[in-house]
Protein backbone atom coordinates (compact mmCIF):
# COMPACT_ATOMS: atom_id res chain seq x y z
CA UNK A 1 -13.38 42.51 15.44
CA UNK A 2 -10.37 43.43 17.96
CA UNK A 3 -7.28 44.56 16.95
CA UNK A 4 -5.63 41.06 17.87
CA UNK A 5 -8.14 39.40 14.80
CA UNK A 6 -7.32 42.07 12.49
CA UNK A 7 -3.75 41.96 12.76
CA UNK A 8 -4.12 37.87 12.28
CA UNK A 9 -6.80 38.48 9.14
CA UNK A 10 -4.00 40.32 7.40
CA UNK A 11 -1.18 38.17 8.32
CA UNK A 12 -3.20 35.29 6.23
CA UNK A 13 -4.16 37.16 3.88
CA UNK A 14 -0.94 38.11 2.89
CA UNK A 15 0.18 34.53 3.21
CA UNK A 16 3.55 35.99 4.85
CA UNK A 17 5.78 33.83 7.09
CA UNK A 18 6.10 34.85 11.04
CA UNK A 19 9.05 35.09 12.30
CA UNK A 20 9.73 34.08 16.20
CA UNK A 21 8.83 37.32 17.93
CA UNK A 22 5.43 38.04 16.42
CA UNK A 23 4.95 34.10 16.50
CA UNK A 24 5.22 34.19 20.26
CA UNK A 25 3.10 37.38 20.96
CA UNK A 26 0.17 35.66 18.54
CA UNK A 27 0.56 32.51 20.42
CA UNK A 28 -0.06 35.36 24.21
CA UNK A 29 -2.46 36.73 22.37
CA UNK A 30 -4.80 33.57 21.79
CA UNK A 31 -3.53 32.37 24.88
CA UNK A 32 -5.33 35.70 26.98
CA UNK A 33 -8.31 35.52 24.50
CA UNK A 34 -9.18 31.70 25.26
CA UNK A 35 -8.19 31.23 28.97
CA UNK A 36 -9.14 34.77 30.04
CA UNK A 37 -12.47 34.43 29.51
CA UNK A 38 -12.65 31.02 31.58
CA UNK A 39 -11.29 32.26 34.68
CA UNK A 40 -13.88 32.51 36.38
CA UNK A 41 -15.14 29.10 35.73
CA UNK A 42 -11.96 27.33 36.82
CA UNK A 43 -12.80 27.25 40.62
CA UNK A 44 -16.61 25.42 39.50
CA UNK A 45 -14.41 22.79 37.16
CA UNK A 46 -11.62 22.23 40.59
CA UNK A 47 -14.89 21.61 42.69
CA UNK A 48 -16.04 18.86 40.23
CA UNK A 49 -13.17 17.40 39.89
CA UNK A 50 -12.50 16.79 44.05
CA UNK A 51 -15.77 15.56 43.92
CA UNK A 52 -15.39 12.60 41.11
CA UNK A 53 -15.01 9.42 42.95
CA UNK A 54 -11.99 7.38 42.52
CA UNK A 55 -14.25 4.28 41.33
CA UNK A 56 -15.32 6.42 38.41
CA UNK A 57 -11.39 6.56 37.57
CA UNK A 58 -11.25 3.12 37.89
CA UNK A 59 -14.27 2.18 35.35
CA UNK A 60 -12.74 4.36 32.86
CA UNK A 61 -9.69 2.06 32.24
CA UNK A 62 -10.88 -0.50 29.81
CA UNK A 63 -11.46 2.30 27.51
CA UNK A 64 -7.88 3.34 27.58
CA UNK A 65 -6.47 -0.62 27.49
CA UNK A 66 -6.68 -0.59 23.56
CA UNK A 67 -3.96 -2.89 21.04
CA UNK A 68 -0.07 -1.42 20.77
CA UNK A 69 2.93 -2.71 19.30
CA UNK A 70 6.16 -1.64 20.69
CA UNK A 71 9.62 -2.12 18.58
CA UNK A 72 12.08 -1.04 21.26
CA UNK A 73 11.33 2.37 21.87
CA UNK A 74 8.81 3.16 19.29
CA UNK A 75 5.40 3.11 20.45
CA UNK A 76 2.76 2.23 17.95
CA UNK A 77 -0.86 2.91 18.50
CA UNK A 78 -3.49 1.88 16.20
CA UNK A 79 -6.83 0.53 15.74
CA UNK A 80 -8.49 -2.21 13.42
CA UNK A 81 -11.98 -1.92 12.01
CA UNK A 82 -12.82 -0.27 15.72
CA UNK A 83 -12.45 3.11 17.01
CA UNK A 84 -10.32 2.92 19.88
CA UNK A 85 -9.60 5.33 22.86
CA UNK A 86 -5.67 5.46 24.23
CA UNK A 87 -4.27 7.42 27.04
CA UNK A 88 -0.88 8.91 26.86
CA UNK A 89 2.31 8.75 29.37
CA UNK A 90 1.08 12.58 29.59
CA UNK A 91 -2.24 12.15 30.47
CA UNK A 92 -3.33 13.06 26.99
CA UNK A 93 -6.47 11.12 25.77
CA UNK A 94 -6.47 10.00 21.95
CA UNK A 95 -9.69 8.43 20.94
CA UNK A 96 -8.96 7.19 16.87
CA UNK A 97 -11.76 6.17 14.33
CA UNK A 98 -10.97 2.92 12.37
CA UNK A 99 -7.65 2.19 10.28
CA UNK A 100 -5.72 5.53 12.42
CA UNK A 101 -2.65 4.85 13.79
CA UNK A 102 0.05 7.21 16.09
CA UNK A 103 3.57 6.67 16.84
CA UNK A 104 6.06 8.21 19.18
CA UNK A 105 9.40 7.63 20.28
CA UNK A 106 9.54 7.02 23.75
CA UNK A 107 13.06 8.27 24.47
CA UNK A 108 11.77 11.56 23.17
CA UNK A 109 8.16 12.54 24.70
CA UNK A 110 7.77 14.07 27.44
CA UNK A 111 11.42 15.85 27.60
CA UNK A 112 11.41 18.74 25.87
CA UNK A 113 8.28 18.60 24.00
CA UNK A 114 5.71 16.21 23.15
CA UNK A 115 6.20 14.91 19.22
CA UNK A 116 3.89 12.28 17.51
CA UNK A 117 3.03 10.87 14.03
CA UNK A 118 -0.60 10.45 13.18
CA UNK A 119 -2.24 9.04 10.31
CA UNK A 120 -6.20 8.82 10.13
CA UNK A 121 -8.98 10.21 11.95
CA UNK A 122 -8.75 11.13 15.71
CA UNK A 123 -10.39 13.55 18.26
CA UNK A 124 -7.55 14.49 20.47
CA UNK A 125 -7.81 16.06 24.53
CA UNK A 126 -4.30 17.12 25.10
CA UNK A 127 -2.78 17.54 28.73
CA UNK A 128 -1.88 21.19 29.20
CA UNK A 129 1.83 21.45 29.88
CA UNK A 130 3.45 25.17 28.25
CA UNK A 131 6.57 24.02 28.60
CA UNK A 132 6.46 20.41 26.25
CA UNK A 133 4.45 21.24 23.23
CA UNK A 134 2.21 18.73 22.02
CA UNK A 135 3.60 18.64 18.17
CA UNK A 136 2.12 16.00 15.76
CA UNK A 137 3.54 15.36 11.86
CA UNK A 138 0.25 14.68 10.16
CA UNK A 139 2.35 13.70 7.36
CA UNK A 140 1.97 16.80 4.97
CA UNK A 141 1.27 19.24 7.75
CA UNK A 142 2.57 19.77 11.26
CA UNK A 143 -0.03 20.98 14.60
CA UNK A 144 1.36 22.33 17.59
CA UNK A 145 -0.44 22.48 20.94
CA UNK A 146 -0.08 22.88 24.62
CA UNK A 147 -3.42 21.77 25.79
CA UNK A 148 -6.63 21.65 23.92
CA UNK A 149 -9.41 19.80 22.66
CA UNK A 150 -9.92 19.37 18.56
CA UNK A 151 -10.60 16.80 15.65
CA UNK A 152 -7.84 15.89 13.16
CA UNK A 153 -8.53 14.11 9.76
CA UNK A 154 -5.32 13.52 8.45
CA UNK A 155 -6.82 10.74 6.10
CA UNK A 156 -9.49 12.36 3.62
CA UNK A 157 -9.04 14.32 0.68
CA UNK A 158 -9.65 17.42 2.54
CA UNK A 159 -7.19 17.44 5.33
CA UNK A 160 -8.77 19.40 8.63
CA UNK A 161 -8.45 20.39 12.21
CA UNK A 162 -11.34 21.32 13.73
CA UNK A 163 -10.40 23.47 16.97
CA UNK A 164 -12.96 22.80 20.31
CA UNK A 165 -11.04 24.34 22.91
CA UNK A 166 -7.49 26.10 23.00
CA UNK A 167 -5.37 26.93 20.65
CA UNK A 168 -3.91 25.04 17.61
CA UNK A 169 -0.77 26.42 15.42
CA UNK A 170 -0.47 24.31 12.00
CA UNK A 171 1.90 24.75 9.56
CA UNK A 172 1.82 23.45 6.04
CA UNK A 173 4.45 24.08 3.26
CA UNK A 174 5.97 27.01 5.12
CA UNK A 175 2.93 28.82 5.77
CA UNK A 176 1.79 29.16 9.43
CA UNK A 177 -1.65 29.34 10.38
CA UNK A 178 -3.72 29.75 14.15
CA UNK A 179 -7.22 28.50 15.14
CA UNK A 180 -9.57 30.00 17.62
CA UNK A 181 -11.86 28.00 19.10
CA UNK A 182 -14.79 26.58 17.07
CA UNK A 183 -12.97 27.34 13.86
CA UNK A 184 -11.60 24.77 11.50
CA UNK A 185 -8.72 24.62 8.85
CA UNK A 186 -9.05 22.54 5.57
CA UNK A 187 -6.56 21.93 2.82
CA UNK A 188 -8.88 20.89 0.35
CA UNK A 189 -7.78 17.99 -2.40
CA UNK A 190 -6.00 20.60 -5.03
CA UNK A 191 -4.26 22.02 -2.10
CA UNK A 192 -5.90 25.09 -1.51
CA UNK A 193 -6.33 26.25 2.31
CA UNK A 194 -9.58 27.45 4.06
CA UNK A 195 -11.19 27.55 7.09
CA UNK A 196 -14.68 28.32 8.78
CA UNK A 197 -16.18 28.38 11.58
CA UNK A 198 -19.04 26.66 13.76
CA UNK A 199 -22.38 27.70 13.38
CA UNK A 200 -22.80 28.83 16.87
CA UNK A 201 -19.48 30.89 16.59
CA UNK A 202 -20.54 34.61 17.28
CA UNK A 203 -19.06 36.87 14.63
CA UNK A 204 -19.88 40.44 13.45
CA UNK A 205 -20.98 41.37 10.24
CA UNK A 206 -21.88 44.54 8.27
CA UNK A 207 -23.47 45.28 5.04
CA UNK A 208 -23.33 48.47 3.57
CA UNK A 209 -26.11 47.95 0.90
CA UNK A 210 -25.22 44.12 -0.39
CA UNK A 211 -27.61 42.41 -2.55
CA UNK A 212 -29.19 39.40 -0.27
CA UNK A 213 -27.43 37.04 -2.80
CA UNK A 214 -24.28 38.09 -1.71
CA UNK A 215 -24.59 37.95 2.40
CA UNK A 216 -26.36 34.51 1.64
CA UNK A 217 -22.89 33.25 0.37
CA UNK A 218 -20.81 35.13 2.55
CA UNK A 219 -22.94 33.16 4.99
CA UNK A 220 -21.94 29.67 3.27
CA UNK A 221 -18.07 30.27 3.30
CA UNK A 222 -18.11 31.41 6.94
CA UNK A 223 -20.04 28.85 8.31
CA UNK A 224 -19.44 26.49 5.01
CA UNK A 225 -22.98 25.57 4.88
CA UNK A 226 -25.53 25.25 2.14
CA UNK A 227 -28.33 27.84 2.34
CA UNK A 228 -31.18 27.61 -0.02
CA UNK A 229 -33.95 30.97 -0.77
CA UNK A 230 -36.27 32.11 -3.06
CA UNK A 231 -34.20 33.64 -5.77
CA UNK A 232 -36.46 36.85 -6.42
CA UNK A 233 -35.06 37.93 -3.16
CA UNK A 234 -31.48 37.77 -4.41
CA UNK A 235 -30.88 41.33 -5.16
CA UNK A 236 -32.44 43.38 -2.20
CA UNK A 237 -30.46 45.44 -0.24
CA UNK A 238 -29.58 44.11 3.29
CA UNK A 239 -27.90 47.58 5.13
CA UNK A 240 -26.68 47.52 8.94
CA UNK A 241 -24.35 45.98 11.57
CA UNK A 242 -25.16 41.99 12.93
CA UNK A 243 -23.52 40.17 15.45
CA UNK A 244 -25.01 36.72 16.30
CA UNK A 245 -23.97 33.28 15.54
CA UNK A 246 -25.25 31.45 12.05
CA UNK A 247 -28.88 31.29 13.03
CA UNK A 248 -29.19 34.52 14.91
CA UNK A 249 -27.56 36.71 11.31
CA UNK A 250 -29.66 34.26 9.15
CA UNK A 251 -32.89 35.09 11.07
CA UNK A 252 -31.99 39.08 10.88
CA UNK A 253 -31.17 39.78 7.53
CA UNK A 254 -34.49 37.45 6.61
CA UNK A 255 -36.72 38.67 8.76
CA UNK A 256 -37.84 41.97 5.69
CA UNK A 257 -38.58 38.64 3.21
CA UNK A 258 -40.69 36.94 6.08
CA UNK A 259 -38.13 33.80 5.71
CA UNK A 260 -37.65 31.15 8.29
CA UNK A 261 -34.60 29.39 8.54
CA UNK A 262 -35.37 25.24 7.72
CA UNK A 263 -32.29 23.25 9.21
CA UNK A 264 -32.04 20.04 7.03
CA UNK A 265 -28.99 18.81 8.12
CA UNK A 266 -25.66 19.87 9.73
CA UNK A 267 -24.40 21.25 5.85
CA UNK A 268 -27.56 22.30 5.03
CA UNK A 269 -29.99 25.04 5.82
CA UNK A 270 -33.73 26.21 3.70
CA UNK A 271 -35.16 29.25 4.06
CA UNK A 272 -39.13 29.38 3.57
């Protein structure tokens, strides 16, 4: 773990509000962690894109074509019993599950910032543009972007964002919080906030003489899976330093018990 992640552990932990300063260095920080990396890929994503053909462009349209209702200046986006894919003014793409809707004031968007109301389910693709935040009133919490890729579920009992690509700032009752990519945030139905991450998210982890038991849930509330084992495994010692994603730890810290990791579904995870 960097210094950046450590510095961001305790700021949650300590459930403290930023103020503007350290709010905009964070927001550098992720910015240098997520696009850095993907420099050198940007001149292989350019090539592809000269080389999509305009007809392509031109198929794609019926899926952006879906139902709106406009009341003067208030654009109203929403789908039936259908999910639904919308393209913004911005260039934004907004594809919403059934019974989701998202409004905007047109006199607004695209001047100084990009703000939206969403209620429901949507995965949202958001035109980069660091100078007009993307902000969106989930109604009960807020998520700022300036170009990213990520899953909102404004509608459930558990409220979440689940980050793909970018960066996503969310703020609920006062508290701030930032996602890195392939980590989500939940507020849970009694309010309480979490978040995990993807099971192919790399992360580090050391154990300093833990009882199996106890790395097997530390597992579960990173990756917020269910991991069944034989329980007369439960309190050996598991000693050393891991990095790997989900699989790659669970495989490691098995491998003295001769256990093999049984995938049963996305939540859920046996080990024989």
């Amino acid at each position: 773990m960097n210094q950046f992640e450590k510095d961001w552990d305790t700021v949650k932990k300590e459930n403290r509000r930023i103020d503007e300063a350290t709010d905009d260095r964070i927001w550098q920080n992720i910015e240098r962690m997520t696009y850095g990396r993907k420099a050198k890929q940007q001149k292989v994503y350019w090539a592809a894109a000269v080389l999509i053909p305009l007809f392509g462009l031109l198929c794609l349209y019926p899926l952006f074509s879906g139902h709106h209702n406009d009341a003067g200046n208030i654009l109203v986006l929403k789908t039936g019993n259908e999910m639904k894919t919308y393209r913004l003014s911005d260039g934004s793409i907004i594809t919403m599950q059934p019974y989701s809707k998202l409004t905007m004031d047109r006199n607004h968007f695209g001047k100084k910032e990009r703000p939206v109301e969403f209620e429901g389910k949507a995965f949202f693709n958001i035109a980069k543009d660091k100078t007009k935040p993307f902000r969106i009133d989930a109604h009960g919490f807020k998520v700022q972007v300036l170009g990213t890729r990520f899953f909102l579920d404004q509608k459930s009992a558990d409220k979440s964002v689940a980050l793909k690509e970018g960066k996503v700032k969310i703020e609920r009752r006062g508290k701030i919080t930032y996602l890195l990519p392939e980590e989500t945030w939940v507020s849970d139905a009694v309010n309480r906030e979490h978040h995990y991450y993807s099971p192919s998210k790399v992360r580090t982890f050391a154990f300093n003489g833990q009882d199996y038991g106890e790395v097997i849930r530390l597992l579960e509330d990173t990756y917020d899976v269910e991991i069944q084992y034989p329980v007369q495994y439960s309190k050996e010692k598991i000693q050393g330093s891991f990095t790997g994603n989900l699989q790659d730890v669970i495989t490691i810290v098995s491998y003295p018990f001769s256990l093999t990791a049984v995938k049963i579904t996305d939540k859920q995870i046996i080990l024989k």
